[in-house]
C-alpha atoms as a PDB file:
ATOM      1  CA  UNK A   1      10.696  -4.980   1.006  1.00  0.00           C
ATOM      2  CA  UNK A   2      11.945  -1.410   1.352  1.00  0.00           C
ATOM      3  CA  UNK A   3      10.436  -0.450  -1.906  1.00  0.00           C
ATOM      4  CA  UNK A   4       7.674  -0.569  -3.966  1.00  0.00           C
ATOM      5  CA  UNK A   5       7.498   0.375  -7.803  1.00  0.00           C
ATOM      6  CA  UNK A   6       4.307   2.387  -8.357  1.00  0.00           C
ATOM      7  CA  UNK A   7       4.356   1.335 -11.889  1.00  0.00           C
ATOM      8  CA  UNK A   8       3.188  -2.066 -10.806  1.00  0.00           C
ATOM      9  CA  UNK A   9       0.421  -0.244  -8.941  1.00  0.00           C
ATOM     10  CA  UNK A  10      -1.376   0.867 -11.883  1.00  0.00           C
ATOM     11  CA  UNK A  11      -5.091   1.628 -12.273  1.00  0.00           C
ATOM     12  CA  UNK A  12      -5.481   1.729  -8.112  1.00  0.00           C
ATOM     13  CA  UNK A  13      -4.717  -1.493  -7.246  1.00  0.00           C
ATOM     14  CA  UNK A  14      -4.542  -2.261  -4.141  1.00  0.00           C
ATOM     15  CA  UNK A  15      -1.772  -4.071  -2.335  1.00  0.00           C
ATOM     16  CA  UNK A  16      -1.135  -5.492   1.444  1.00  0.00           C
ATOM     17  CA  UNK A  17       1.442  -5.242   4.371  1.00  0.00           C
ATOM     18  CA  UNK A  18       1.416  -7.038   7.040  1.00  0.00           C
ATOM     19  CA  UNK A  19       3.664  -6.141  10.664  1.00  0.00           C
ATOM     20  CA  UNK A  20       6.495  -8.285  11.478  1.00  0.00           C
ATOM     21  CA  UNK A  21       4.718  -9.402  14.158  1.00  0.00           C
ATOM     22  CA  UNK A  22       1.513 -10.779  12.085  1.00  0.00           C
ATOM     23  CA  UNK A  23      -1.224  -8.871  14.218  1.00  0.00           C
ATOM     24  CA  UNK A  24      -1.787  -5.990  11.354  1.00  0.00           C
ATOM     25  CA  UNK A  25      -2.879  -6.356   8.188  1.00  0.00           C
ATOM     26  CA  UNK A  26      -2.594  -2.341   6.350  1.00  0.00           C
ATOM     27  CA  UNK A  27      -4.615  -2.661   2.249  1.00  0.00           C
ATOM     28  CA  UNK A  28      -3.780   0.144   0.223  1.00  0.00           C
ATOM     29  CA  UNK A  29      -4.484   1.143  -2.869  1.00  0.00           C
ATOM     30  CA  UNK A  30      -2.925   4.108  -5.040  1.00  0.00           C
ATOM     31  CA  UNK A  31      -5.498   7.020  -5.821  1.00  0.00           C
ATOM     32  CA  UNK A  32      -2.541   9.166  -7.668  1.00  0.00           C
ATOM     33  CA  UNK A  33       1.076   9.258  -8.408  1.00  0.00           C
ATOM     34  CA  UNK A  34       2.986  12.327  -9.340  1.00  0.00           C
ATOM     35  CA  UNK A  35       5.182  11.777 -12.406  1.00  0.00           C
ATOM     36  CA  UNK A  36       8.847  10.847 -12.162  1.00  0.00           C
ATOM     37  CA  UNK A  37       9.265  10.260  -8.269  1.00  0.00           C
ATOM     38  CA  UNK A  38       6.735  13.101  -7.036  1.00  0.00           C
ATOM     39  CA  UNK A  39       3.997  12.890  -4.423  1.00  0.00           C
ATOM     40  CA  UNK A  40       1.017  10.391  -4.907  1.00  0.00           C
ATOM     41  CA  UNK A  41      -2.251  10.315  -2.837  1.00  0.00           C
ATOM     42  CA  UNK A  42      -2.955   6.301  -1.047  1.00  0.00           C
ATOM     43  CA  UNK A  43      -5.809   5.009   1.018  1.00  0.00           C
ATOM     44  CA  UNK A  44      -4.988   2.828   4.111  1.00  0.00           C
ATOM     45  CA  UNK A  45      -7.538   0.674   5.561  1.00  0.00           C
ATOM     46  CA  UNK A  46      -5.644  -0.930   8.872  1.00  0.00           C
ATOM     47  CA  UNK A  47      -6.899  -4.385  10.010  1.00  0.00           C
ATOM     48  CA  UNK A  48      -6.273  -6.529  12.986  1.00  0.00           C
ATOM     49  CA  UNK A  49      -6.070 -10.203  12.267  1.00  0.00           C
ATOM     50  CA  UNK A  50      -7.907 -12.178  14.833  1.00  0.00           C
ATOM     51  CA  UNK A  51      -6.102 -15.513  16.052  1.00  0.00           C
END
């Protein structure tokens, strides 16, 4: 995925990626998003998956 519509992030929720390579797990979550393409405000919370 090389993009991700913040419309279908609405009211914070959160969302995961995980690296190619399966070892990181990243949750965010939209705080704000400036209107029409502007800035917007995320927290990251980085995890390591544990095999």
């Amino acid at each position: 995925m090389t993009r991700l519509p913040l419309d279908d992030l609405a009211d914070e929720r959160p969302f995961c990626v995980r690296s190619s390579d399966g070892e990181r797990l990243v949750v965010a979550r939209l705080v704000e998003a400036g209107p029409a393409g502007g800035p917007v405000t995320v927290v990251l919370s980085q995890h390591l998956t544990v095999r």
